[in-house]
Structure formats: structure tokens, C-alpha cells
Protein backbone atom coordinates (compact mmCIF):
# COMPACT_ATOMS: atom_id res chain seq x y z
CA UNK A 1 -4.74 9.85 0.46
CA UNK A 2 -2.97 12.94 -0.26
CA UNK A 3 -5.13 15.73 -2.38
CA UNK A 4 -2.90 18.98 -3.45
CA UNK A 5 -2.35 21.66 -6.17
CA UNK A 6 1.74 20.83 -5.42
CA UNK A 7 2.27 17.09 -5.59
CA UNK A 8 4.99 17.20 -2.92
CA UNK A 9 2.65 18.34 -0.40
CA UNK A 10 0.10 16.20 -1.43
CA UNK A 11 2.71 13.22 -1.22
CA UNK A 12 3.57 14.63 2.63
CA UNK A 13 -0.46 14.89 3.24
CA UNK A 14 -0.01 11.21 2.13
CA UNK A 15 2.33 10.00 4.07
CA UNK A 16 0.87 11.66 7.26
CA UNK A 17 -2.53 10.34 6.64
CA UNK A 18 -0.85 6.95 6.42
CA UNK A 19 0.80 7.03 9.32
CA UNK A 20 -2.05 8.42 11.42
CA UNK A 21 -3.98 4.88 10.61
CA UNK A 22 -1.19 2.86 11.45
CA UNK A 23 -0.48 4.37 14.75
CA UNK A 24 -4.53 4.49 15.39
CA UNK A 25 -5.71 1.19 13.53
CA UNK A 26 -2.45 -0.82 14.07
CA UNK A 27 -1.11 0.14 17.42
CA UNK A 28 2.58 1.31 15.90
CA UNK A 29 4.20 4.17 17.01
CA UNK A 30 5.01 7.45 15.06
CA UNK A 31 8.59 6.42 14.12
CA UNK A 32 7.31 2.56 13.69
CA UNK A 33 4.82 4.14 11.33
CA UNK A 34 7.07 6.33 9.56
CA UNK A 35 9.58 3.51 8.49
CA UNK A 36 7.20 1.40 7.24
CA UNK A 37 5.67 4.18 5.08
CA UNK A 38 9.40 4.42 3.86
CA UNK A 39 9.69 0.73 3.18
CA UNK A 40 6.88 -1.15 3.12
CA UNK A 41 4.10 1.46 1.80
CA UNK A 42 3.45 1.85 -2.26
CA UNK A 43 2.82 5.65 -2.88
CA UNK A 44 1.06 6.23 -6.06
CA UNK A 45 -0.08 9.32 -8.44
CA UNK A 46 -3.90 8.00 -8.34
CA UNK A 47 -5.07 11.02 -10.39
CA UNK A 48 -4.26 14.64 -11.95
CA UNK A 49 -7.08 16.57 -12.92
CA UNK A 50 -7.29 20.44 -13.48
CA UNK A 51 -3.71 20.96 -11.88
CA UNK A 52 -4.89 18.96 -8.77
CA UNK A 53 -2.95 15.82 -7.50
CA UNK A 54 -4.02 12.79 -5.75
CA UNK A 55 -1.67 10.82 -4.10
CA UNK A 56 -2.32 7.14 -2.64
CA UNK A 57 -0.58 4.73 -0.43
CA UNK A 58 -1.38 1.10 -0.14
CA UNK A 59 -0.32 -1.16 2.19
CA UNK A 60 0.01 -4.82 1.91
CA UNK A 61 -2.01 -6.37 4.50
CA UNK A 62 0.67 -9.61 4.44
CA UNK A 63 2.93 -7.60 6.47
CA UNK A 64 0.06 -7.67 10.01
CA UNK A 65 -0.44 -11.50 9.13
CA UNK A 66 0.74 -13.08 12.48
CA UNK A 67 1.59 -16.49 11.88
């Protein structure tokens, strides 16, 4: 989750945040991470409230199922 005044840096904070729990919780590395958040990861505006802007990414968990 990505909290900002400027909704591009709270889509970066976003992005980084997402990335930093796949590498740690998933094992990926920083570029694995980073093109899945590009592909595979739904960014939404989750709220704006009094000029701030929330920013969410979720991630479906079909794409760790190992078969």
C-alpha cells in the first residue's frame, strides 16, 4: 500500500512495498519482483480523502499455485 499527498509517489511507494514482500515472502528477486508488479499485479486508487491518496496492489495468489 502506497499512502501520498501526490498519487504518483504514492503509486511508486506501492509498487516498492510490493515488491519488498515478494522478494521477502516469495523468494523472487528484485527484477523477478518488479516484472510481475508490471504484469501480474492490479494497482488500485483504494481511497482519496482530504488530498491524500491510497494506492493498493493485489496479487492473485493463482500465480504461486504449484501444480
Amino acid at each position: 500500500m502506497g499512502i501520498d499527498l501526490d498519487l504518483n509517489k504514492a503509486m511508486r511507494k506501492a509498487v516498492l512495498e510490493t515488491m519488498d514482500f515478494l522478494v521477502k515472502e516469495k523468494g523472487l528477486t528484485p527484477d523477478q519482483a518488479l516484472s510481475l508488479c508490471s504484469v501480474g499485479v492490479d494497482f488500485r486508487i483504494a481511497e482519496v480523502v482530504d488530498t491524500t491518496q491510497v494506492v493498493v496492489g493485489s496479487i492473485p495468489k493463482s500465480l504461486f499455485i504449484k501444480p
